[in-house]
PDB file of N, CA and C in Angstrom:
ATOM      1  N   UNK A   1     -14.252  32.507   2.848  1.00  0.00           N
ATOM      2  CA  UNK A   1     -14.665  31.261   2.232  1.00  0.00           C
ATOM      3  C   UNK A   1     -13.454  30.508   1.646  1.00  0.00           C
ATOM      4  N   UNK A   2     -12.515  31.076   1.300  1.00  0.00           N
ATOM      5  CA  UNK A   2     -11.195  30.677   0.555  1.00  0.00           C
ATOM      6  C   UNK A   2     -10.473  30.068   1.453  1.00  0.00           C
ATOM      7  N   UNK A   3     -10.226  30.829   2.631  1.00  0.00           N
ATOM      8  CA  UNK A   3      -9.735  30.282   3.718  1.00  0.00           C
ATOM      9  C   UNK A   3     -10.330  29.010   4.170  1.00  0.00           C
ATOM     10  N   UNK A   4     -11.776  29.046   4.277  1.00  0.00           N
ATOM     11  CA  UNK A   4     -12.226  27.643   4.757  1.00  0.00           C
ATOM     12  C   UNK A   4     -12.054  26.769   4.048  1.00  0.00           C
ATOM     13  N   UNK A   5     -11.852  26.338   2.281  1.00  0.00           N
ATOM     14  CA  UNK A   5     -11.782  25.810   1.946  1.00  0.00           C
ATOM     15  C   UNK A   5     -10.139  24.947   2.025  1.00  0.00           C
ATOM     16  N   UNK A   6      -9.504  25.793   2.063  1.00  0.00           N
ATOM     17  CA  UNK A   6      -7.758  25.735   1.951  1.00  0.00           C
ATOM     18  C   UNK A   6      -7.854  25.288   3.585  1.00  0.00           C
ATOM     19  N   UNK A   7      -8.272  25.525   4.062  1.00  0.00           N
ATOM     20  CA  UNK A   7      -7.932  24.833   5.713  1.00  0.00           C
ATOM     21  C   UNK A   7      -8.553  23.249   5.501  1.00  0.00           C
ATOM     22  N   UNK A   8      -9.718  23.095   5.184  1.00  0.00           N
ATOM     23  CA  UNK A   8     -10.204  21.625   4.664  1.00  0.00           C
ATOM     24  C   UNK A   8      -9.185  20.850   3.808  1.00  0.00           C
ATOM     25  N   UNK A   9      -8.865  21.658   2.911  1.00  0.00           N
ATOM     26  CA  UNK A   9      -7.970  20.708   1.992  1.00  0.00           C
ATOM     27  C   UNK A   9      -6.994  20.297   2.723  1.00  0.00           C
ATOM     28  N   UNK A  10      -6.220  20.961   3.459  1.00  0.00           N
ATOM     29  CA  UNK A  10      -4.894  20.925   4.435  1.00  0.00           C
ATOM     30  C   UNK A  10      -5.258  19.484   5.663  1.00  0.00           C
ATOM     31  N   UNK A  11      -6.289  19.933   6.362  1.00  0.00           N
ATOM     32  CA  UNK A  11      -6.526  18.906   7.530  1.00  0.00           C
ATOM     33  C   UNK A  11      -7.180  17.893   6.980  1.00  0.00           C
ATOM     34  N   UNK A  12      -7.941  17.533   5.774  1.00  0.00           N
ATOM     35  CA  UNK A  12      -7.985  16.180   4.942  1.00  0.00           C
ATOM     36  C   UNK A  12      -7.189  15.426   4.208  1.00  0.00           C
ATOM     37  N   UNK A  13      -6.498  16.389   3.887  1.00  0.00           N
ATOM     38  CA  UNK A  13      -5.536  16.189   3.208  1.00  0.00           C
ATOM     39  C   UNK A  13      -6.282  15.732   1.849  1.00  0.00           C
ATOM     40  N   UNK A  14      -4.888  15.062   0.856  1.00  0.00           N
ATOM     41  CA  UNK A  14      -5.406  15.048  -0.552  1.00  0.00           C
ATOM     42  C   UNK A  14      -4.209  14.270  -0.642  1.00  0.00           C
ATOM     43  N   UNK A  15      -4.933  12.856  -1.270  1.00  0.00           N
ATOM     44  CA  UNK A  15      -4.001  11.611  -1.426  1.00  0.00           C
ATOM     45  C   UNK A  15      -4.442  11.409  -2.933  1.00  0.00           C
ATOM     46  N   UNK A  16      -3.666  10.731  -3.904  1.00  0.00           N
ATOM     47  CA  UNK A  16      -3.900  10.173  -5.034  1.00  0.00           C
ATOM     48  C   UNK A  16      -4.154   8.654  -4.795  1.00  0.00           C
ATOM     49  N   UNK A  17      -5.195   7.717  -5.439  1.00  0.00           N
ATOM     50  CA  UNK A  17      -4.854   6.327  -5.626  1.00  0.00           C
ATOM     51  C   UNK A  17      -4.480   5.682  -7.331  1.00  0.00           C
ATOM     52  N   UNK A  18      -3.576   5.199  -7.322  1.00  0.00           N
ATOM     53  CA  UNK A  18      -3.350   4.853  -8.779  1.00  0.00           C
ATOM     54  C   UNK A  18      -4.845   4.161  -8.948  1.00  0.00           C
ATOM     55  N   UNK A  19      -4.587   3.639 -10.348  1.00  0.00           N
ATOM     56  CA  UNK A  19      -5.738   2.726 -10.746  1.00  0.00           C
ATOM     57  C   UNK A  19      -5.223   1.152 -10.359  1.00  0.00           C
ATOM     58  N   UNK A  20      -6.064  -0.009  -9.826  1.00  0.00           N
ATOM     59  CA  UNK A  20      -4.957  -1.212  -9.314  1.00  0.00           C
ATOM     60  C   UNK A  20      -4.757  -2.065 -11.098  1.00  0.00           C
ATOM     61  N   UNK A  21      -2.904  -2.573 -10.913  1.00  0.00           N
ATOM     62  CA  UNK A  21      -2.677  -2.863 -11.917  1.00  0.00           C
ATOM     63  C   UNK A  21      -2.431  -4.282 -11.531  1.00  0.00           C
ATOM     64  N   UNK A  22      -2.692  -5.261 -12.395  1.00  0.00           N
ATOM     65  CA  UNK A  22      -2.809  -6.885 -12.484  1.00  0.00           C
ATOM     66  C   UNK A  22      -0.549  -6.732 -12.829  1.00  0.00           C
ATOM     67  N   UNK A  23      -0.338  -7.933 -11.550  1.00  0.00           N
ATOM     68  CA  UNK A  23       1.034  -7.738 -11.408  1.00  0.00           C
ATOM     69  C   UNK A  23       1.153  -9.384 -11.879  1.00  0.00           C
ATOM     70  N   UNK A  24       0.340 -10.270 -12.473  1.00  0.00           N
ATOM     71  CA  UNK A  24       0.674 -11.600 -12.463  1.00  0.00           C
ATOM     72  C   UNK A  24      -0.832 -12.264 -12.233  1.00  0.00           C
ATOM     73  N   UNK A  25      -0.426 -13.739 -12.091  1.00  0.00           N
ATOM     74  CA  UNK A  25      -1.918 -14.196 -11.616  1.00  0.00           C
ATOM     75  C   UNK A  25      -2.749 -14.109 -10.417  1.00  0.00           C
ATOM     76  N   UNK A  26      -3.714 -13.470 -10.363  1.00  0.00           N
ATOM     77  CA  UNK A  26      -4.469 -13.503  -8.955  1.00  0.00           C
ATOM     78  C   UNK A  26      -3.339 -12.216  -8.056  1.00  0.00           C
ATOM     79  N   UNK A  27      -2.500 -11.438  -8.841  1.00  0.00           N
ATOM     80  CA  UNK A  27      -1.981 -10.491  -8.113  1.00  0.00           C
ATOM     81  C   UNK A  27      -2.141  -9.097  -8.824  1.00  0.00           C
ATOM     82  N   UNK A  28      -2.229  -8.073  -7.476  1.00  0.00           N
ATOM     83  CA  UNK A  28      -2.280  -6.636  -7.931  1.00  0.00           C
ATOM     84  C   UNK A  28      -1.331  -5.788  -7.546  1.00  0.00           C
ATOM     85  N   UNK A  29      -0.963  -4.563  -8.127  1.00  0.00           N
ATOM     86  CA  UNK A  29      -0.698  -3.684  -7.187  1.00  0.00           C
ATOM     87  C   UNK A  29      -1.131  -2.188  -7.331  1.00  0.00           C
ATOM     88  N   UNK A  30      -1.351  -1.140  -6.442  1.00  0.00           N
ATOM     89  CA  UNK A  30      -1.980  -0.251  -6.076  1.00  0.00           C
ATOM     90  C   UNK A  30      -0.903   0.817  -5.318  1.00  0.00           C
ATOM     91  N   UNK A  31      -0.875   1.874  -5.845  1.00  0.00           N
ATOM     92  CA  UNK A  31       0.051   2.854  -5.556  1.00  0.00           C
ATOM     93  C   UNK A  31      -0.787   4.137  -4.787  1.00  0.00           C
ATOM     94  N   UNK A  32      -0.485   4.806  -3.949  1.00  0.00           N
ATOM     95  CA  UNK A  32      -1.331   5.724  -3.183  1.00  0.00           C
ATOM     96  C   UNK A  32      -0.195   6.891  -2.894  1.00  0.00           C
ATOM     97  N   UNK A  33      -0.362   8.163  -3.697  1.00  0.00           N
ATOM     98  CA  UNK A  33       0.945   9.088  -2.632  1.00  0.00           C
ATOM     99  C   UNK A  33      -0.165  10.292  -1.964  1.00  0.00           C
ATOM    100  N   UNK A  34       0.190  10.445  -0.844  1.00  0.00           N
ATOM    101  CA  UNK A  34      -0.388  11.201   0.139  1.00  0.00           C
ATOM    102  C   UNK A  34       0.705  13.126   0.153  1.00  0.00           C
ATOM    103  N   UNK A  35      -0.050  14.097   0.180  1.00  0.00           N
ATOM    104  CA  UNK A  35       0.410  15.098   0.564  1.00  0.00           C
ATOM    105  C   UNK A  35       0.351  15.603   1.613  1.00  0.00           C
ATOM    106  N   UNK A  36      -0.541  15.501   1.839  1.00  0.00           N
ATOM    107  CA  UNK A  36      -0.209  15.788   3.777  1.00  0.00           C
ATOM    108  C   UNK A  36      -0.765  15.141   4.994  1.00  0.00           C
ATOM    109  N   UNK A  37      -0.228  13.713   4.692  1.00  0.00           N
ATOM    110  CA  UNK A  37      -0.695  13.160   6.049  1.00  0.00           C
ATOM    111  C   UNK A  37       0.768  13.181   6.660  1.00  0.00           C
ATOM    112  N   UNK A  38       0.458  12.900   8.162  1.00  0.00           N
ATOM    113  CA  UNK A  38       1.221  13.081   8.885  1.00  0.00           C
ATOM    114  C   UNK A  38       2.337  11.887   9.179  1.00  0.00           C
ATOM    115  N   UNK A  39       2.030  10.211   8.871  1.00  0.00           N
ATOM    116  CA  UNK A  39       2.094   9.150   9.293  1.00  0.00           C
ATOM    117  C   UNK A  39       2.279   8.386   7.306  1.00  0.00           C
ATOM    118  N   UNK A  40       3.800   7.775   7.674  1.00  0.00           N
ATOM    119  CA  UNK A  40       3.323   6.850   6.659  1.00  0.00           C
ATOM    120  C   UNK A  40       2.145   5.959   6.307  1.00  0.00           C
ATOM    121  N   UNK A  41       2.067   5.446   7.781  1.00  0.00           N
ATOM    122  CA  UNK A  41       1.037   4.042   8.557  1.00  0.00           C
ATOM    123  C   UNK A  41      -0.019   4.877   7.797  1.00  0.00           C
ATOM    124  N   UNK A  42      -0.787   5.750   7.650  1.00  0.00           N
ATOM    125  CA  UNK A  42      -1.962   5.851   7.185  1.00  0.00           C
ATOM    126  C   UNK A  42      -2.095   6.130   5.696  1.00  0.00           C
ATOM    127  N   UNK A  43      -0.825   5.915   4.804  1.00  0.00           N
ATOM    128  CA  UNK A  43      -1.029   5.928   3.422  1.00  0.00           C
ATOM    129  C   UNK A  43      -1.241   4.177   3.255  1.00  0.00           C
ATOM    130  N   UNK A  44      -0.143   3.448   3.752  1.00  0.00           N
ATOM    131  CA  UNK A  44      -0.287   1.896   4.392  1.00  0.00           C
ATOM    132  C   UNK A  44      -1.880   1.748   3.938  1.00  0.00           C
ATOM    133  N   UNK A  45      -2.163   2.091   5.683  1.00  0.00           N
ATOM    134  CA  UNK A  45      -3.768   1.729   5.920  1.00  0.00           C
ATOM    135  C   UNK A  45      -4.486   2.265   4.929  1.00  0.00           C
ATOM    136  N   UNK A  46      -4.455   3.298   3.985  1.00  0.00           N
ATOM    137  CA  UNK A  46      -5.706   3.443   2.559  1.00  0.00           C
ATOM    138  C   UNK A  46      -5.075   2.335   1.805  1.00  0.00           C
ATOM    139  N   UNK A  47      -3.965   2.154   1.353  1.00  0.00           N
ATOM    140  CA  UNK A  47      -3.462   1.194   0.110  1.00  0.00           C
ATOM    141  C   UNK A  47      -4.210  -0.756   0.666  1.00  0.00           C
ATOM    142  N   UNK A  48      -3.945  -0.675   2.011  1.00  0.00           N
ATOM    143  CA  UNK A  48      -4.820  -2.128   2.459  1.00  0.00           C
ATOM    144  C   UNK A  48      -6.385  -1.709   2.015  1.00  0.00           C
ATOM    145  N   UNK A  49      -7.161  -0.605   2.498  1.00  0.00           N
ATOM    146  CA  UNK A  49      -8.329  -0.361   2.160  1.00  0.00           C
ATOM    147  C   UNK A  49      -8.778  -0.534   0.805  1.00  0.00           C
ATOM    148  N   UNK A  50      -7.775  -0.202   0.267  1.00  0.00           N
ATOM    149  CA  UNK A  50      -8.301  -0.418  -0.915  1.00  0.00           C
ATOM    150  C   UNK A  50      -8.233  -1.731  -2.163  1.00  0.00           C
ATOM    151  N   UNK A  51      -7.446  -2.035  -1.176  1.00  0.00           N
ATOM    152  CA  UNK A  51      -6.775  -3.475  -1.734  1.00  0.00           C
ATOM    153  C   UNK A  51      -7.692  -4.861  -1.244  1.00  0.00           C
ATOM    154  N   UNK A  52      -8.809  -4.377  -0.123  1.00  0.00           N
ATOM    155  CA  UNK A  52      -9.494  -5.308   0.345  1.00  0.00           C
ATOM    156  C   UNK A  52     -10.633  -5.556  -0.020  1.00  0.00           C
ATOM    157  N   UNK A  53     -10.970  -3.639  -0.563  1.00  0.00           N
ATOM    158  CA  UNK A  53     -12.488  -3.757  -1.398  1.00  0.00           C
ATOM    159  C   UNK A  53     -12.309  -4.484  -2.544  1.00  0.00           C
ATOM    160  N   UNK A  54     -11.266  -4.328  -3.371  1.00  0.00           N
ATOM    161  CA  UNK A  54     -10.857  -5.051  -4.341  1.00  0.00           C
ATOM    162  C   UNK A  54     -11.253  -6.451  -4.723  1.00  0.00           C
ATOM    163  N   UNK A  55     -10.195  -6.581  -3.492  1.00  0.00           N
ATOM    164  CA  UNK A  55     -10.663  -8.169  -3.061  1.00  0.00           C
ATOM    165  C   UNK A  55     -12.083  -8.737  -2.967  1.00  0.00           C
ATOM    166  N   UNK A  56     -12.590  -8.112  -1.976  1.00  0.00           N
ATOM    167  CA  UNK A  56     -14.143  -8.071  -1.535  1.00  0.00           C
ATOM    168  C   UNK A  56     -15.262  -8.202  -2.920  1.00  0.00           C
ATOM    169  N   UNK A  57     -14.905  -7.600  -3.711  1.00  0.00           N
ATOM    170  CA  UNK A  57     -15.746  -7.312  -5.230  1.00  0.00           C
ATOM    171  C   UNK A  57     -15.959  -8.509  -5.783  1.00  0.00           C
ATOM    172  N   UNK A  58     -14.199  -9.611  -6.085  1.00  0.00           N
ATOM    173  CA  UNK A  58     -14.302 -10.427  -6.216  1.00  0.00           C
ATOM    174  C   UNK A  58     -15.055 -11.476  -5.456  1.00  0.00           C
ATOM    175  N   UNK A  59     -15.535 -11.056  -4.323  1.00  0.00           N
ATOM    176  CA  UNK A  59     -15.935 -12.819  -3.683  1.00  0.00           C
ATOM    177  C   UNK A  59     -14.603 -13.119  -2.837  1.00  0.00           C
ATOM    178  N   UNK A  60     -13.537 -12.824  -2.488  1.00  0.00           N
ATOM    179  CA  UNK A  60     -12.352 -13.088  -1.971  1.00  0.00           C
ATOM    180  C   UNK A  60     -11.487 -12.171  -1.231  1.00  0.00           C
ATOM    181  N   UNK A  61     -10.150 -13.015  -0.294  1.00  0.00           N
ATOM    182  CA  UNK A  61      -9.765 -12.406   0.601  1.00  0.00           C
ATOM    183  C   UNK A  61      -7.886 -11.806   0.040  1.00  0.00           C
ATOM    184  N   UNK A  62      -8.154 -10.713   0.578  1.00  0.00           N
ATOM    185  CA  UNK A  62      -6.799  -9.727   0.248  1.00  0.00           C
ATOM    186  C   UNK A  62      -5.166 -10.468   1.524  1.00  0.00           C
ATOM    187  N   UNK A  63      -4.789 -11.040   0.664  1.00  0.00           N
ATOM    188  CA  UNK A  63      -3.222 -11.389   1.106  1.00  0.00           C
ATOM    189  C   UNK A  63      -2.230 -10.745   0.940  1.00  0.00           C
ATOM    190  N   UNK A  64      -1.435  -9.980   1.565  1.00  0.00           N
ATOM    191  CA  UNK A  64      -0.048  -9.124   1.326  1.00  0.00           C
ATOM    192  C   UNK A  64       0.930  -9.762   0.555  1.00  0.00           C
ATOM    193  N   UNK A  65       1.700  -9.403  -0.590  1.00  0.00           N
ATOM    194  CA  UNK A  65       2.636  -9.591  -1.076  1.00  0.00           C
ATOM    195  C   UNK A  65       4.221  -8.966  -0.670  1.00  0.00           C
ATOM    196  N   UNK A  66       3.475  -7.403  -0.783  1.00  0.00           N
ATOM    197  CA  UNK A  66       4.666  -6.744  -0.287  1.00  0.00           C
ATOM    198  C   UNK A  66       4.033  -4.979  -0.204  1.00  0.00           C
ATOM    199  N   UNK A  67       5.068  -4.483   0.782  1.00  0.00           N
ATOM    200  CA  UNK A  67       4.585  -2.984   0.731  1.00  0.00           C
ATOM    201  C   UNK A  67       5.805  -2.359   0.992  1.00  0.00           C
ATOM    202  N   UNK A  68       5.909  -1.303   0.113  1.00  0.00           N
ATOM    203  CA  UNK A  68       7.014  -0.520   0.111  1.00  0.00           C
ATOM    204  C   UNK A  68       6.524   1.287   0.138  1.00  0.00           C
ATOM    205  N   UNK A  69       7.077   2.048   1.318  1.00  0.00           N
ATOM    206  CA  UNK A  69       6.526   2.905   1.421  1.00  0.00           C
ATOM    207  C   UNK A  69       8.149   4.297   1.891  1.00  0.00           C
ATOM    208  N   UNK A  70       7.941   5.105   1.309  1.00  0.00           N
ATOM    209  CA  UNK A  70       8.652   6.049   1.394  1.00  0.00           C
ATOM    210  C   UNK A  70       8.197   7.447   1.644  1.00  0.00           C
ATOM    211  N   UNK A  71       9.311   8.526   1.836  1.00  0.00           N
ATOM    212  CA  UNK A  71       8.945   9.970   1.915  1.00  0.00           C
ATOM    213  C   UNK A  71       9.345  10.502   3.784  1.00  0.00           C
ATOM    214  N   UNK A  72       9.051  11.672   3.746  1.00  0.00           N
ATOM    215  CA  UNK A  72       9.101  12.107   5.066  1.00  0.00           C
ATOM    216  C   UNK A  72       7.824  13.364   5.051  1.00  0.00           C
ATOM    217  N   UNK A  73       6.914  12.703   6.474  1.00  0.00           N
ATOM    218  CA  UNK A  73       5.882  13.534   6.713  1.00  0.00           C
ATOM    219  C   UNK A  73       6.136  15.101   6.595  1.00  0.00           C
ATOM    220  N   UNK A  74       5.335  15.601   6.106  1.00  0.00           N
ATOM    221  CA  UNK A  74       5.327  17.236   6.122  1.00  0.00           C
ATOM    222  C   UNK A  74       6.517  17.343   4.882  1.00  0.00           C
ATOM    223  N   UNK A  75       7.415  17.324   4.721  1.00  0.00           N
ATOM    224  CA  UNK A  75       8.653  17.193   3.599  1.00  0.00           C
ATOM    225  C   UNK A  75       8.333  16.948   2.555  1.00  0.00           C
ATOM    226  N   UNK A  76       7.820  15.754   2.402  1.00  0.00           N
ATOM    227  CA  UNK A  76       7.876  15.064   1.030  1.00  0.00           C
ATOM    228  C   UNK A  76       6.380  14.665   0.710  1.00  0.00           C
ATOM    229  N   UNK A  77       6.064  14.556  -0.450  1.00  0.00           N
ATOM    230  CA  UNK A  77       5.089  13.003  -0.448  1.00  0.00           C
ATOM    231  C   UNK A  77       5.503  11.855   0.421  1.00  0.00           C
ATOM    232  N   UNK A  78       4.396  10.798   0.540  1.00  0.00           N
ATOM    233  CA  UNK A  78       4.641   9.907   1.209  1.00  0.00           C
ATOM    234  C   UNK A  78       3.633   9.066   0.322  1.00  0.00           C
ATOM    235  N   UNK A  79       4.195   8.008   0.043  1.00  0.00           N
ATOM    236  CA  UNK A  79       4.040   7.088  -1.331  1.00  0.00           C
ATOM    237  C   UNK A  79       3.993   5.717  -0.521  1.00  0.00           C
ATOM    238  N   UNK A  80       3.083   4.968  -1.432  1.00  0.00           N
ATOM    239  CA  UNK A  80       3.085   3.587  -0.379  1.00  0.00           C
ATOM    240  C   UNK A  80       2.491   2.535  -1.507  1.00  0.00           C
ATOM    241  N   UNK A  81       3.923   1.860  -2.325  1.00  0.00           N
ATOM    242  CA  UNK A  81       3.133   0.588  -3.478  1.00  0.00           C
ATOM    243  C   UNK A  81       2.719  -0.697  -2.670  1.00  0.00           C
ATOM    244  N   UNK A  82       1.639  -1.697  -2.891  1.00  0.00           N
ATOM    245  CA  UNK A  82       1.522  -2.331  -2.517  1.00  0.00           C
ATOM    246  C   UNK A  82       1.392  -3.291  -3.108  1.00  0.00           C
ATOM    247  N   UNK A  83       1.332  -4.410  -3.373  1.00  0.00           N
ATOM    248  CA  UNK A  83       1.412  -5.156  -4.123  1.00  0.00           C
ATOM    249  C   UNK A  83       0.463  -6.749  -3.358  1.00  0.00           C
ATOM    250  N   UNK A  84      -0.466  -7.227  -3.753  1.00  0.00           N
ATOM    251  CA  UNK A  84      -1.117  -7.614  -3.296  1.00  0.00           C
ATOM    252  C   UNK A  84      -1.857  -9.435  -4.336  1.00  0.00           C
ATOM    253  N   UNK A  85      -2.725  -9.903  -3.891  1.00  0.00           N
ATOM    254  CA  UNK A  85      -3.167 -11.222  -3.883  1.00  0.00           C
ATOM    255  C   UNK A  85      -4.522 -11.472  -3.357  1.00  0.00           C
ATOM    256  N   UNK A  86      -5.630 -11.922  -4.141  1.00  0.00           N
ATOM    257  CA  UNK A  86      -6.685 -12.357  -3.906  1.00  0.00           C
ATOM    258  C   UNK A  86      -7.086 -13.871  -3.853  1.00  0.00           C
ATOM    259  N   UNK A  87      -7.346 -14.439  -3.166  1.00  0.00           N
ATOM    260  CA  UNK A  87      -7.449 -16.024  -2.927  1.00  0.00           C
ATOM    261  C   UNK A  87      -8.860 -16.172  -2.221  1.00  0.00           C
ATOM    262  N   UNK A  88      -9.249 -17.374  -2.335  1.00  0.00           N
ATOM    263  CA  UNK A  88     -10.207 -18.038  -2.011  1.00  0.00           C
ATOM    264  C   UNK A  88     -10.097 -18.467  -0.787  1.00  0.00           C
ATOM    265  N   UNK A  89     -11.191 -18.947   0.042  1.00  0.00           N
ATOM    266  CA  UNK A  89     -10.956 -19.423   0.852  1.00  0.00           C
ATOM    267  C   UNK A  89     -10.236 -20.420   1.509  1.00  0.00           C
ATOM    268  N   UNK A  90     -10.285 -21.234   0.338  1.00  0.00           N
ATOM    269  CA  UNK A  90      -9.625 -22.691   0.307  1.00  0.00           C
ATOM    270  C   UNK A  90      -8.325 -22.943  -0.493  1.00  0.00           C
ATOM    271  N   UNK A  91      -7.707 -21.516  -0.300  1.00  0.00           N
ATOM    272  CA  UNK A  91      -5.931 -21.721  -0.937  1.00  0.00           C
ATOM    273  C   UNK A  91      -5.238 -21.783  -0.084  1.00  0.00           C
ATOM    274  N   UNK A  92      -4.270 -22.236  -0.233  1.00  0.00           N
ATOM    275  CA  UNK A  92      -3.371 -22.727   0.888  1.00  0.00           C
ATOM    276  C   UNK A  92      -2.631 -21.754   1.296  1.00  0.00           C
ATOM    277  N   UNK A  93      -2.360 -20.445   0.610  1.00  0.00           N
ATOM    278  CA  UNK A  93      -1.697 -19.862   1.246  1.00  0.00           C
ATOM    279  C   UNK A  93      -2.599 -17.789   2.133  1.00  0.00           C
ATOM    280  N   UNK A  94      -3.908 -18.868   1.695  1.00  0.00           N
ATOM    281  CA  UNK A  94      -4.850 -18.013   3.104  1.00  0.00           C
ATOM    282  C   UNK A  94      -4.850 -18.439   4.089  1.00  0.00           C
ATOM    283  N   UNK A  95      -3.814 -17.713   4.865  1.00  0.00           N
ATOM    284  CA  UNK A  95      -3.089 -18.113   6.294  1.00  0.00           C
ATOM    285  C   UNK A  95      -3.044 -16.406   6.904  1.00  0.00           C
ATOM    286  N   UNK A  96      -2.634 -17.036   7.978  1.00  0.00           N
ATOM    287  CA  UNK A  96      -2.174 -15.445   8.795  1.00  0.00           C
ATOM    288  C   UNK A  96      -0.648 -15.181   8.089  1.00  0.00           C
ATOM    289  N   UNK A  97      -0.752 -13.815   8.226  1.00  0.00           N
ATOM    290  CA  UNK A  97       0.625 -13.218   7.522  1.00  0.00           C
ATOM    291  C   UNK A  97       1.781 -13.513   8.156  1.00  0.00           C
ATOM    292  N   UNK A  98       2.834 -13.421   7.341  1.00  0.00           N
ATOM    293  CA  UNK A  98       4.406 -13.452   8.462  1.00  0.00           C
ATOM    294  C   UNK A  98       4.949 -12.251   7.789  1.00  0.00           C
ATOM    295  N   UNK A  99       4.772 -11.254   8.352  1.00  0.00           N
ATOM    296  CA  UNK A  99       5.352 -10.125   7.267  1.00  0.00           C
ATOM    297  C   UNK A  99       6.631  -9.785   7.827  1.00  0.00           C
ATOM    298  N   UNK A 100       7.924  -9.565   7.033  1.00  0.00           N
ATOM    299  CA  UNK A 100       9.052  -9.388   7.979  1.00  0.00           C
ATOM    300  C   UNK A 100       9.465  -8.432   6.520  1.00  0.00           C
ATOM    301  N   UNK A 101      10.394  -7.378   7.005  1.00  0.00           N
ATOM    302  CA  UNK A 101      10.810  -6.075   6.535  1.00  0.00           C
ATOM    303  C   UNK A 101      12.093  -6.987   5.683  1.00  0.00           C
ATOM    304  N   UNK A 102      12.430  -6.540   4.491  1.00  0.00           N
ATOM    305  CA  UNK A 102      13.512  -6.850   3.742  1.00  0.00           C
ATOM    306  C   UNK A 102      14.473  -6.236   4.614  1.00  0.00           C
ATOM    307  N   UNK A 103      15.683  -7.084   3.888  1.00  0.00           N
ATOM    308  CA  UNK A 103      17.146  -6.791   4.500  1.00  0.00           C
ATOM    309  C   UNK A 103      17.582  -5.301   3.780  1.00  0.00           C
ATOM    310  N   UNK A 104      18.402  -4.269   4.197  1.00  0.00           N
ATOM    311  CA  UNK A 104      18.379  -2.696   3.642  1.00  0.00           C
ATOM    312  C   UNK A 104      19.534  -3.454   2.952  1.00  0.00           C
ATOM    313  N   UNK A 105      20.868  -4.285   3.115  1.00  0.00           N
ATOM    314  CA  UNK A 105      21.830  -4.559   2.772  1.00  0.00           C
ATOM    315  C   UNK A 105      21.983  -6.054   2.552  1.00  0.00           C
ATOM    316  N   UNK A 106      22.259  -6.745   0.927  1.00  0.00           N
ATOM    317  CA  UNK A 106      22.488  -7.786   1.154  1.00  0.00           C
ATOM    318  C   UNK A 106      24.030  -7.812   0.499  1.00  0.00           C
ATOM    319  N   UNK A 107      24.304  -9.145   1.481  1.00  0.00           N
ATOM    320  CA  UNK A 107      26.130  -8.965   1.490  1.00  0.00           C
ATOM    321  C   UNK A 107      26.517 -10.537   0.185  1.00  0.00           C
ATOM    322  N   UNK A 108      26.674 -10.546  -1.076  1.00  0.00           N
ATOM    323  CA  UNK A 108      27.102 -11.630  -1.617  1.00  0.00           C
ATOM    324  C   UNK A 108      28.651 -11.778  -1.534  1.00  0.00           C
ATOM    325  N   UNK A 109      28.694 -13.062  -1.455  1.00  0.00           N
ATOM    326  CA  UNK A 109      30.151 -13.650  -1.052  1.00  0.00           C
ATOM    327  C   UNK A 109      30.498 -14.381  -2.779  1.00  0.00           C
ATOM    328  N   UNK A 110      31.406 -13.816  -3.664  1.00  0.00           N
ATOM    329  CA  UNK A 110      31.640 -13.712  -5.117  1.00  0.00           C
ATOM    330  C   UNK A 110      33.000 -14.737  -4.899  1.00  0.00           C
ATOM    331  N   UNK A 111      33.070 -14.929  -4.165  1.00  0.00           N
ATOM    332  CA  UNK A 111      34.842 -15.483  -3.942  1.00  0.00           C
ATOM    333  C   UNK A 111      34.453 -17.194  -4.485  1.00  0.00           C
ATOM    334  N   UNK A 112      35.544 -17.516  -5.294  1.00  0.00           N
ATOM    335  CA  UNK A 112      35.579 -18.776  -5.854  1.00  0.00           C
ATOM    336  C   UNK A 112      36.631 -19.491  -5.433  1.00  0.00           C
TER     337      UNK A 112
END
């Protein structure tokens, strides 16, 4: 019976979700670390899930701000903040996403 249980826990794995914290106006963010999934993409995909019911509660639609996700499968936790936005139908910036990955290196030019 011990065994079955410890094999369940393992192939479901066992993720934490923070509680979502108000980051500004009409913005949240929501922290999720996963122990044994295999795939960042699916700590991602709970932190959107949960970021949409959110949304949804309100009457409104979940817009990406930003997502930052770390760790290495099987190795580490795998952690995924998200940071997020609820809008109405009729805001201007309920559009389709342009999501593009930050720069790893930014180069400032200090020279006067």
């Amino acid at each position: 019976m011990k065994i079955t249980i410890l094999l369940a826990l393992f192939l479901f794995g066992c993720a934490t979700t923070s509680d979502i914290v108000p980051m500004g106006k009409d913005s949240y963010m929501v922290n999720i670390d996963s122990y044994t999934s295999v795939s960042p993409g699916e700590v991602t995909t709970q932190a959107a899930k949960t970021a949409n019911a959110y949304c949804d509660k309100q009457g409104k639609h979940m817009i990406v701000r930003r997502m930052d996700s770390s760790g290495i499968p099987w190795l580490t936790t795998l952690s995924t903040s998200f940071v997020f936005s609820c809008v109405t139908d009729d805001d201007p910036e309920f559009a389709r996403p342009n999501l593009q990955k930050d720069p790893t290196t930014i180069i400032e030019d200090q020279r006067k």
